[in-house]
N, C-alpha and C. Protein backbone atom coordinates (compact mmCIF):
# COMPACT_ATOMS: atom_id res chain seq x y z
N UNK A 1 11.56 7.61 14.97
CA UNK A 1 11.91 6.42 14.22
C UNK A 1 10.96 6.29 13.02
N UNK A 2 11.52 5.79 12.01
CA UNK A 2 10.83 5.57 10.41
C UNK A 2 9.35 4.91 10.39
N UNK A 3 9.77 3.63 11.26
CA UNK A 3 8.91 2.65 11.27
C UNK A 3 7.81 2.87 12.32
N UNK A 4 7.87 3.78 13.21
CA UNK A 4 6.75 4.40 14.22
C UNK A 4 5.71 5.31 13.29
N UNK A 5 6.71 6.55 12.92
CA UNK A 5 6.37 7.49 12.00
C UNK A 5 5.17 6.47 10.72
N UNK A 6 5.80 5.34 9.71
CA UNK A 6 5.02 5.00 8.90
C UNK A 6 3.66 4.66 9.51
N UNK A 7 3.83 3.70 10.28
CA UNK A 7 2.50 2.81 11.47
C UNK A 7 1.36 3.20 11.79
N UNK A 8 2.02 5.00 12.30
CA UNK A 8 0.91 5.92 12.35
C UNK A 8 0.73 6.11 11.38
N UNK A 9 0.88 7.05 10.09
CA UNK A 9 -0.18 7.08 8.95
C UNK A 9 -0.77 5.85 8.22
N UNK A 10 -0.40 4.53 8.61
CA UNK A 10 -1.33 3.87 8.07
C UNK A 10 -2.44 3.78 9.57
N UNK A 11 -2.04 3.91 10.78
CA UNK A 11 -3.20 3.70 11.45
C UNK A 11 -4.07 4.73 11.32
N UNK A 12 -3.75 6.26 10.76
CA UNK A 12 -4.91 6.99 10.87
C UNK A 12 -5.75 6.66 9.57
N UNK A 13 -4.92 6.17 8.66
CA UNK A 13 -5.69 6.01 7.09
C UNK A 13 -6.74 4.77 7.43
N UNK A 14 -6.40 3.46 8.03
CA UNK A 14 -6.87 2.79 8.52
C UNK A 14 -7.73 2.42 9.66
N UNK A 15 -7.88 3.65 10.77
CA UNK A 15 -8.77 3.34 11.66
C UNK A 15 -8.35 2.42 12.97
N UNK A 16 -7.05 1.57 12.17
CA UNK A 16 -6.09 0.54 12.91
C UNK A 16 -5.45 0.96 14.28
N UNK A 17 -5.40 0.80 15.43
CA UNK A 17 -4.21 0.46 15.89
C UNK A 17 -2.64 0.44 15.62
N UNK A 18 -1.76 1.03 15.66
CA UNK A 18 -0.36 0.97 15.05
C UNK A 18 -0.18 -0.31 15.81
N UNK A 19 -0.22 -0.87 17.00
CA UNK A 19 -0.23 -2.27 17.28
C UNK A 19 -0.69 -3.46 16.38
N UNK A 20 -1.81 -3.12 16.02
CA UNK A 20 -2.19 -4.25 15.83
C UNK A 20 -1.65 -4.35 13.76
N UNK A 21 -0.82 -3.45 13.16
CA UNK A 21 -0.53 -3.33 11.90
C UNK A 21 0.69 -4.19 12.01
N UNK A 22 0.83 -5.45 11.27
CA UNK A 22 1.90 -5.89 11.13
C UNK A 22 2.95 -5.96 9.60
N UNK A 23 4.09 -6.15 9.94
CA UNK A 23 4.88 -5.53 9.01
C UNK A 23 4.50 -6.34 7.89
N UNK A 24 4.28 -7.64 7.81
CA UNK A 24 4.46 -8.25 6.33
C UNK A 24 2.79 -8.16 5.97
N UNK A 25 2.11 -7.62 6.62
CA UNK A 25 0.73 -7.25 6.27
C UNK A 25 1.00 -6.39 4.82
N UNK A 26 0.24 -6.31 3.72
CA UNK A 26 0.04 -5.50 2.43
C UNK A 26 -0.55 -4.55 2.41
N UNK A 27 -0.61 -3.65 1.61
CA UNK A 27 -1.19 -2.47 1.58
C UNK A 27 -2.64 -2.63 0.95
N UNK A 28 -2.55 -3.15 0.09
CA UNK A 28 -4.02 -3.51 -0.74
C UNK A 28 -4.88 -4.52 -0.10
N UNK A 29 -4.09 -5.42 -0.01
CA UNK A 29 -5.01 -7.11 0.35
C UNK A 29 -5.21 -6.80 2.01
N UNK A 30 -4.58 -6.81 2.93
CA UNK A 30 -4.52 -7.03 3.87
C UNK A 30 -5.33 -5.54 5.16
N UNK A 31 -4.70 -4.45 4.47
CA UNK A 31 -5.46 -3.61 5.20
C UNK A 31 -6.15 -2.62 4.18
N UNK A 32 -6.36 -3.02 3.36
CA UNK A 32 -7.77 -2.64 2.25
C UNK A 32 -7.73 -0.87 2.03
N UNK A 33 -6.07 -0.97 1.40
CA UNK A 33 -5.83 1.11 1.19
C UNK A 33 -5.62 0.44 -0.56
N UNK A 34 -6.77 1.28 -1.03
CA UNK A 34 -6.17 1.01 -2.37
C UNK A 34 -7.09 2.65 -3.05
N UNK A 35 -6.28 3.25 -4.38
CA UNK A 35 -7.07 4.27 -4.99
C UNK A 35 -6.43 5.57 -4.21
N UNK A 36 -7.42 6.13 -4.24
CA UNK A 36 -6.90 7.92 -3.49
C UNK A 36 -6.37 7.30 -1.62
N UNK A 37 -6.96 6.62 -1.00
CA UNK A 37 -6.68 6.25 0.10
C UNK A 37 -4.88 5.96 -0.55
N UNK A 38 -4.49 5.36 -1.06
CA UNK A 38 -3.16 4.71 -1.07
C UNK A 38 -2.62 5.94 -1.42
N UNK A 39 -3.03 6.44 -2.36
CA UNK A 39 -1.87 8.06 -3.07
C UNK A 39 -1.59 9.02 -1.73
N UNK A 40 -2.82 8.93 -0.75
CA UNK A 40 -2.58 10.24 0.24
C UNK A 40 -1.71 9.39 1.54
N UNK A 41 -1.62 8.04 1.28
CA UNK A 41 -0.69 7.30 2.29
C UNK A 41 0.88 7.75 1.95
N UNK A 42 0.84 7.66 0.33
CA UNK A 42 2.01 8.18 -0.22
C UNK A 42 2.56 8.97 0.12
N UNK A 43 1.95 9.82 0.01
CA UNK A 43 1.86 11.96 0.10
C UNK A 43 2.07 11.85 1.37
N UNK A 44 2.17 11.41 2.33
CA UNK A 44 2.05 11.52 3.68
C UNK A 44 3.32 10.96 4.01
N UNK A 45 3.60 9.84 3.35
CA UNK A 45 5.80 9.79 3.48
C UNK A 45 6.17 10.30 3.34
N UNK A 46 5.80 10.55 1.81
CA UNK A 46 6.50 11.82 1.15
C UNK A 46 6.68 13.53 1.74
N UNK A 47 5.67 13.55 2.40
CA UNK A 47 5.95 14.67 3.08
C UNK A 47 6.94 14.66 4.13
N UNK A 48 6.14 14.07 5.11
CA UNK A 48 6.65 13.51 6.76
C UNK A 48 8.34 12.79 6.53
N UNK A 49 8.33 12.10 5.85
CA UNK A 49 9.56 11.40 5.54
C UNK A 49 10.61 11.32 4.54
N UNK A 50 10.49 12.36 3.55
CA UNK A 50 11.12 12.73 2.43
C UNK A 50 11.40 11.52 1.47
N UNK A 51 10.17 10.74 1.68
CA UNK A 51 10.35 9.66 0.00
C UNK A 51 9.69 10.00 -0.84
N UNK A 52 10.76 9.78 -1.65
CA UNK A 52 10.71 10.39 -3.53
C UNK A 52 9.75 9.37 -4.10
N UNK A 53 8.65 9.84 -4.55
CA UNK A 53 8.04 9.12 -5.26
C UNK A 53 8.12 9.31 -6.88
N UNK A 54 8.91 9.14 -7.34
CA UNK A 54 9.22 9.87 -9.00
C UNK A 54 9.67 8.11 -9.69
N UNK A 55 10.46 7.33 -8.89
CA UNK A 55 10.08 6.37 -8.95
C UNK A 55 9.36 4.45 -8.71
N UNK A 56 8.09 5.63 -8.61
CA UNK A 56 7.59 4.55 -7.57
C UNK A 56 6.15 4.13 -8.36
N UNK A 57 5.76 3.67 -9.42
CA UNK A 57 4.78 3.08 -10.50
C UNK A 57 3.90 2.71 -9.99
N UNK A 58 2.51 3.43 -9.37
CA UNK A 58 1.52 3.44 -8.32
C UNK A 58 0.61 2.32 -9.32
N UNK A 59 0.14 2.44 -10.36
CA UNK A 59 -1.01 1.38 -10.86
C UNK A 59 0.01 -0.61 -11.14
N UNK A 60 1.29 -0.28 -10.88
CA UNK A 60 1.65 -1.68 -9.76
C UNK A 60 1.10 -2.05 -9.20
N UNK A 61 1.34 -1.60 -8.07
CA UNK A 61 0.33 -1.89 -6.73
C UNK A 61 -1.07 -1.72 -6.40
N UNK A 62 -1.58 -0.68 -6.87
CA UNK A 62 -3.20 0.30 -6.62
C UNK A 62 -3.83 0.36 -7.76
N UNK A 63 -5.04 0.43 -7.74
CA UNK A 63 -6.33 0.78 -8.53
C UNK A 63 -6.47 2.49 -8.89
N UNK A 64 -6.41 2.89 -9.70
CA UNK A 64 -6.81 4.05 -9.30
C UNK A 64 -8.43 4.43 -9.50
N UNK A 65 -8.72 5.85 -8.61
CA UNK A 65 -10.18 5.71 -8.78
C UNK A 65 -11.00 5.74 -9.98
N UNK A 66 -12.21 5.52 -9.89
CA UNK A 66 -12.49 4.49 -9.16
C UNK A 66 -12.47 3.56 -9.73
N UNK A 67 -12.37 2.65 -8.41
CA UNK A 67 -11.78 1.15 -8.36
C UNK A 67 -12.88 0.11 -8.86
N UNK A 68 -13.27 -0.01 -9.92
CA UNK A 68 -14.37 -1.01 -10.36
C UNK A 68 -13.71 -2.28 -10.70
N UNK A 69 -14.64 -3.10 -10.24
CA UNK A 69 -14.23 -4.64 -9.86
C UNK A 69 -15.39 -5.32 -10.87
N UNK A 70 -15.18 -5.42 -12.26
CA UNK A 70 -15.68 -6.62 -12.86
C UNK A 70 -15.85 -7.73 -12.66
N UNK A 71 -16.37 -8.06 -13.77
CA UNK A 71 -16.60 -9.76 -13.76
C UNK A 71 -15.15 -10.51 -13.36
N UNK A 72 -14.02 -10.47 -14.28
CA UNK A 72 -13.23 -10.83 -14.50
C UNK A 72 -12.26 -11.10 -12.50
N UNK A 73 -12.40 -9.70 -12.33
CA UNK A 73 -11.94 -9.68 -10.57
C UNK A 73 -12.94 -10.36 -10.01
N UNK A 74 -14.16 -10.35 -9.78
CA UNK A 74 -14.64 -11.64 -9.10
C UNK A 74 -14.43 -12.82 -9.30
N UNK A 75 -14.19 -13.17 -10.14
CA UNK A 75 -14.00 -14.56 -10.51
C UNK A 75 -12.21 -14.86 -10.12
N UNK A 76 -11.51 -13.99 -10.06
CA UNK A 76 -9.96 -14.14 -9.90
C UNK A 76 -10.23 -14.06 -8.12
N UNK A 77 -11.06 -13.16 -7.57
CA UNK A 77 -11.23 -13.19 -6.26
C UNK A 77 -12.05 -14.28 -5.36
N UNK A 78 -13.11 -14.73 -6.27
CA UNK A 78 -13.50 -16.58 -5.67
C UNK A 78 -12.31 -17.43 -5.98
N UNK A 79 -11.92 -17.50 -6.94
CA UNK A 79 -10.86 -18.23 -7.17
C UNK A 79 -9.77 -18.72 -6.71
N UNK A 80 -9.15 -17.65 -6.28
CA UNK A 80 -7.63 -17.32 -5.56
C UNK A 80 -7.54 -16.93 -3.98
N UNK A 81 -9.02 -16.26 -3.99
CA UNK A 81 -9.04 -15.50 -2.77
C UNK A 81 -7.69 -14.74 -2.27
N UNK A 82 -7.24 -14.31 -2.94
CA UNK A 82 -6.19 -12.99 -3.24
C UNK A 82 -6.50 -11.94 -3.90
N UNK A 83 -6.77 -10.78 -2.99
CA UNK A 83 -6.79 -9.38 -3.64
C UNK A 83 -5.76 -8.80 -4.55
N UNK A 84 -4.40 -9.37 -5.05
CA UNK A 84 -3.81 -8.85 -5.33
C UNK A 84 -3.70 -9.82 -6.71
N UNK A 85 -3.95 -10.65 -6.40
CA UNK A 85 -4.46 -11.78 -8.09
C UNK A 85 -5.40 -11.50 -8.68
N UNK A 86 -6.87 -10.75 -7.65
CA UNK A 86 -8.06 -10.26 -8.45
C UNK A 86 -7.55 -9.14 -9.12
N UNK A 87 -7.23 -8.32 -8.60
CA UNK A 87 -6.82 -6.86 -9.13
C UNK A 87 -5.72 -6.88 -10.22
N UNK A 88 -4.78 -8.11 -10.16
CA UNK A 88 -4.01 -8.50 -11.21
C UNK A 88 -2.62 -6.98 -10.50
N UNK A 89 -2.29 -7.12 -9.13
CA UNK A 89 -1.52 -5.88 -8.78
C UNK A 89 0.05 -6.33 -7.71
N UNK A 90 0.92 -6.33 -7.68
CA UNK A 90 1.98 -6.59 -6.93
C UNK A 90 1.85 -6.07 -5.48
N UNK A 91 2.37 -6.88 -4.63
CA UNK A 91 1.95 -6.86 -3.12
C UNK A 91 2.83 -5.63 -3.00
N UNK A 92 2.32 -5.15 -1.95
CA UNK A 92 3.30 -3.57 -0.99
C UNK A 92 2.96 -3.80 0.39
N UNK A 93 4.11 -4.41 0.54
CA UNK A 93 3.89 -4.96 1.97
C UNK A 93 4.39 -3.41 3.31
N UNK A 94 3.55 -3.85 4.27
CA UNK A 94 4.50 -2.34 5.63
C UNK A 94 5.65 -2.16 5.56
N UNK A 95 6.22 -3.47 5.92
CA UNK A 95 7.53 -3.49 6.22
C UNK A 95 8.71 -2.49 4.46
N UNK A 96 7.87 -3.33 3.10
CA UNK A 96 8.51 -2.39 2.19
C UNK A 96 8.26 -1.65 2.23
N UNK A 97 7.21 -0.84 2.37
CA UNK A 97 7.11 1.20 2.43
C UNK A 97 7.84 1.69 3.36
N UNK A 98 7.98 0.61 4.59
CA UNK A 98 8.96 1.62 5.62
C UNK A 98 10.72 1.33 5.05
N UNK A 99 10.63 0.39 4.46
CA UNK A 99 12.26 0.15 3.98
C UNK A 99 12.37 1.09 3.26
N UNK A 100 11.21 1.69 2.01
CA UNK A 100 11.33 3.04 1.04
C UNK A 100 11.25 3.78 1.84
N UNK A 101 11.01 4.33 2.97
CA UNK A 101 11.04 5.49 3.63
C UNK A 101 11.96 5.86 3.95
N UNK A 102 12.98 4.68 5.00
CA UNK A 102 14.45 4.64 5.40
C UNK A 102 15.30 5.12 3.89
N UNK A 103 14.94 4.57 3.16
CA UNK A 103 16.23 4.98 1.83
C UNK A 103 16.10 6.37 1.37
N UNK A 104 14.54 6.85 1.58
CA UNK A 104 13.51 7.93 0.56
C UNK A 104 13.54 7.15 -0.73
N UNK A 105 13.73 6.03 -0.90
CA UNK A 105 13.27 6.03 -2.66
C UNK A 105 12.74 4.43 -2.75
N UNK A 106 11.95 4.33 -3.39
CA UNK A 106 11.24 2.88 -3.52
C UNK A 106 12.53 1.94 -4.59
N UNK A 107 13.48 2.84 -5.19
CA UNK A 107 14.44 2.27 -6.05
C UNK A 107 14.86 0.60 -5.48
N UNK A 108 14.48 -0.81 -6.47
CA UNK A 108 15.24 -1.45 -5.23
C UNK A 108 14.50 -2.04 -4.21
N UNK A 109 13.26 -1.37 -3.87
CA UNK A 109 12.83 -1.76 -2.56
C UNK A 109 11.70 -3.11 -2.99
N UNK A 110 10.98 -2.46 -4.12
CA UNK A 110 9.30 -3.16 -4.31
C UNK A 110 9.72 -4.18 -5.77
């Protein structure tokens, strides 16, 4: 199943439990994969699960490395206390990477 298959590579990327990963949990904010951690989460659908990442606009969602957090992100991160308002980045929630997995294409999904 899609959604077993995803669970595990975020629990090995994460250290997590596939239990304890819940679907509307985020990729960035919530279980803290952002940068090369998020690209090899990618690569790891993409392999295992044949999603096309061709269109799927990674600095959306992720930092790439490295991930330096200015002034500007601290202050959006006391502020908001949202990682995804500091970073100024669109949520990627479980449940959507496994919906892109089921299709193979993020087209639609995010």
């Amino acid at each position: 199943m899609v959604q077993d298959k995803v669970l595990k590579i975020l629990a090995r990327e994460t250290s997590l439990p596939a239990s304890e990963i819940e679907l509307e949990s985020t990729l960035l904010g919530d279980l803290k994969i952002d940068g090369d951690d998020a690209w090899a989460v990618l690569e790891k659908c993409s392999e295992q699960l044949n999603l096309d990442l061709s269109d799927f606009n990674f600095n959306d969602y992720f930092r790439s490395e490295p991930c330096l957090k200015g002034f500007l992100y601290i202050y959006r991160k006391l502020k908001y206390r949202d990682e995804h308002v500091a970073s100024q980045k669109s949520k990627l929630t479980v449940a959507g990477l496994i919906k892109a997995c089921e299709r193979g294409s993020f087209e639609k999904i995010v």
